[in-house]
C-alpha atoms as a PDB file:
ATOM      1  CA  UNK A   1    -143.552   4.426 -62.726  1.00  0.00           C
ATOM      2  CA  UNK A   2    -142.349   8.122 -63.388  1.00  0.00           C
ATOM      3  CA  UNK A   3    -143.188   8.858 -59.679  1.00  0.00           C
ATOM      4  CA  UNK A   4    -141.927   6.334 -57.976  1.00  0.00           C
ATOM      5  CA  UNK A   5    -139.706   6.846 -55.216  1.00  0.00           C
ATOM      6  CA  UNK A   6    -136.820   4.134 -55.188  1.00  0.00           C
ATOM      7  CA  UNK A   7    -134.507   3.080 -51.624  1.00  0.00           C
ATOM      8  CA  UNK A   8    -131.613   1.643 -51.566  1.00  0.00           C
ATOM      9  CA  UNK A   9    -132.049  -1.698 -50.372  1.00  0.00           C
ATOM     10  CA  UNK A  10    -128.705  -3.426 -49.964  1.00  0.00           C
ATOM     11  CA  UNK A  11    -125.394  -2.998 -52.202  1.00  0.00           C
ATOM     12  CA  UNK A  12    -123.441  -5.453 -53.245  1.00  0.00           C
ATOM     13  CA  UNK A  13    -119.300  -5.942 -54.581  1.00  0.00           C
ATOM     14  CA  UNK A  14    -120.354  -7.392 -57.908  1.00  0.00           C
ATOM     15  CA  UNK A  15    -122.633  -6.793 -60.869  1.00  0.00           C
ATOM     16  CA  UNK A  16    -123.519 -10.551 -61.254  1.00  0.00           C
ATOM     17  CA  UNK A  17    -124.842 -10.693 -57.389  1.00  0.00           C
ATOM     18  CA  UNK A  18    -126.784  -7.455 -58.091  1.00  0.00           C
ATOM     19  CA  UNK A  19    -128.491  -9.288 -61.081  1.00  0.00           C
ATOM     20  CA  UNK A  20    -128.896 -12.520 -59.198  1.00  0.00           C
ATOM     21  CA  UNK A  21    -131.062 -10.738 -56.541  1.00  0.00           C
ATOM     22  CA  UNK A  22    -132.547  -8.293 -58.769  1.00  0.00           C
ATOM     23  CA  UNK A  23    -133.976 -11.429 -60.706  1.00  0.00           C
ATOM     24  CA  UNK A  24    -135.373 -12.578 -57.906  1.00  0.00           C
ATOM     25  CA  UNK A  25    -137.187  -9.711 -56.462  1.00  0.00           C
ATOM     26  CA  UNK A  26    -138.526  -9.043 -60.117  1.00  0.00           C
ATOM     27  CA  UNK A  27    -139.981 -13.076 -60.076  1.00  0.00           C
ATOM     28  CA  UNK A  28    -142.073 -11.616 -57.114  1.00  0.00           C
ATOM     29  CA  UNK A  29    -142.934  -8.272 -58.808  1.00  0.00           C
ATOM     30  CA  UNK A  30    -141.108  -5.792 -56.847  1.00  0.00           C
ATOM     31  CA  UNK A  31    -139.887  -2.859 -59.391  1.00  0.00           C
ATOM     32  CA  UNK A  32    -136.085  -2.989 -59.097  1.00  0.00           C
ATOM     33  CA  UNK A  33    -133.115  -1.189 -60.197  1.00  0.00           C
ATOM     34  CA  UNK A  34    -129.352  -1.519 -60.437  1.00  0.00           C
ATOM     35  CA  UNK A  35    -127.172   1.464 -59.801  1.00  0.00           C
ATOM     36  CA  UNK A  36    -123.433   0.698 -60.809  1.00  0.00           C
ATOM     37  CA  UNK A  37    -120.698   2.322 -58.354  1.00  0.00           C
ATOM     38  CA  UNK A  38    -118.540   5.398 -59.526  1.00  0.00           C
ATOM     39  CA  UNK A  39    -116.063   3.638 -61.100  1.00  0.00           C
ATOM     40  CA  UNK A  40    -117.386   0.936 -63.221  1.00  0.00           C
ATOM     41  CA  UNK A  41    -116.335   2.694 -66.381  1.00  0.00           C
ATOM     42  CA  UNK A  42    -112.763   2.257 -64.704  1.00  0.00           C
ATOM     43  CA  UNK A  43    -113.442  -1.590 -64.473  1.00  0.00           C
ATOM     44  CA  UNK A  44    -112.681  -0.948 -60.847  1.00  0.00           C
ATOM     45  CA  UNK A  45    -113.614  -5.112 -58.557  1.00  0.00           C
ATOM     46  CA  UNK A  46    -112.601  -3.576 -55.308  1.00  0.00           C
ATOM     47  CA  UNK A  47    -113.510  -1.016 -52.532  1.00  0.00           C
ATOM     48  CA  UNK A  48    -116.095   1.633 -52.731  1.00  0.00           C
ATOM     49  CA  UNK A  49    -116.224   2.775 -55.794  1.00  0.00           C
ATOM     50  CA  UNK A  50    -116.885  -0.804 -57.193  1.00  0.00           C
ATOM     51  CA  UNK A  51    -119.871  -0.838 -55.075  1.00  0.00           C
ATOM     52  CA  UNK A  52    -123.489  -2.209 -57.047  1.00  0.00           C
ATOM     53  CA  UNK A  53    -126.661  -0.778 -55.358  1.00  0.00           C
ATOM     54  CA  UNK A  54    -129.845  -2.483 -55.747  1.00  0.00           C
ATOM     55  CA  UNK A  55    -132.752   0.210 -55.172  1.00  0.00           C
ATOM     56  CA  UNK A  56    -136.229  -0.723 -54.663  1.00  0.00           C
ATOM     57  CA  UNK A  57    -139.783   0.907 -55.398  1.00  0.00           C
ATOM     58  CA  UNK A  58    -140.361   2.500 -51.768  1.00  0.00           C
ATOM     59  CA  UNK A  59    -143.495   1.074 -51.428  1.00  0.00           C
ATOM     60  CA  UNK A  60    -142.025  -2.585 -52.271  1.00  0.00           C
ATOM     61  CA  UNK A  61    -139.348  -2.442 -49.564  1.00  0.00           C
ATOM     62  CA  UNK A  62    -140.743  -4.288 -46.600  1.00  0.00           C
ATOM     63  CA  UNK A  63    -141.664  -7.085 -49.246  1.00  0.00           C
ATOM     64  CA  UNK A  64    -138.223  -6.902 -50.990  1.00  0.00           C
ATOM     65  CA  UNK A  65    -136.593  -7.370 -47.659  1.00  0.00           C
ATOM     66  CA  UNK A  66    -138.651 -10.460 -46.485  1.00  0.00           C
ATOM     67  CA  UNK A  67    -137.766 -12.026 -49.976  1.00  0.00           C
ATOM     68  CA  UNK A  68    -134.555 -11.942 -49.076  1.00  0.00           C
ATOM     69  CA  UNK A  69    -135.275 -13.223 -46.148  1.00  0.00           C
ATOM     70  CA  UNK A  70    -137.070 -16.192 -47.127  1.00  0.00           C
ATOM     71  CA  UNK A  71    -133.871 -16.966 -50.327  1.00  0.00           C
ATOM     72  CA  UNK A  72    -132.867 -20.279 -49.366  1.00  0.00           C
ATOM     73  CA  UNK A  73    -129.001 -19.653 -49.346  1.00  0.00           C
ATOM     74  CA  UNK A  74    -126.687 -19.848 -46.208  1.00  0.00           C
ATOM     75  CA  UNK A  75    -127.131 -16.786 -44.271  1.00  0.00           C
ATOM     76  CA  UNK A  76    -123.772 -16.349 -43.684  1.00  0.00           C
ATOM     77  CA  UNK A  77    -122.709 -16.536 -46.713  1.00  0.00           C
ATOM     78  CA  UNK A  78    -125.234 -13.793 -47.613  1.00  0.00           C
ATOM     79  CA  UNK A  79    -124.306 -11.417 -44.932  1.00  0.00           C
ATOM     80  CA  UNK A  80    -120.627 -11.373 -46.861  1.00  0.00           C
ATOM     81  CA  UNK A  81    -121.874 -10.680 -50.216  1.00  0.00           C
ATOM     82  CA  UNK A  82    -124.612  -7.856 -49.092  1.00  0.00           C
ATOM     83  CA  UNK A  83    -123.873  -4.930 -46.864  1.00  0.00           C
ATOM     84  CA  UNK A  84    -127.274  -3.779 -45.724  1.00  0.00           C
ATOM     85  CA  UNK A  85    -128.333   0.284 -45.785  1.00  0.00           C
ATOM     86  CA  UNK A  86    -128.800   0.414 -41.856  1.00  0.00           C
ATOM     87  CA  UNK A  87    -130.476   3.631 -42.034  1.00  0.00           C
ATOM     88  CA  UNK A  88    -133.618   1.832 -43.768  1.00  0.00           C
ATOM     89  CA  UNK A  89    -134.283  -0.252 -40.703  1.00  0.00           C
END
């Protein structure tokens, strides 16, 4: 996987929700990666710089995405704890 090409594919305000979905998309086999924010040496929980991106293999983001779909948790819910990379869509 030296070549791969990774996209963001949603970020996140915690670690342990990073992991949670980052578990799940690597149960399906989609390569997956978790880039803490700025500021996690600081211990910084809030704002941008506390910020977890999840990054995908490019050519596993259209499946990534409809796993997330398909995660049987309140959409709602979801929508608060992910904000989505708009410029991917």
């Amino acid at each position: 996987m030296g070549n791969t090409s990774w996209v963001q594919l949603c970020s996140t305000s915690t670690e342990w929700e990073a992991r949670v979905l980052c578990g799940r998309l690597q149960e399906e086999g989609v390569p997956v990666q978790i880039v803490l924010g700025g500021a996690s040496v600081y211990a910084l929980t809030i704002g941008p710089l506390a910020a977890v991106h999840v990054y995908v293999a490019e050519e596993f983001l259209a499946a990534a995405q409809e796993i997330i779909k398909e995660m049987d948790i309140n959409a709602a819910h979801f929508n608060k704890l992910f904000t989505f990379d708009d410029r991917l869509n």
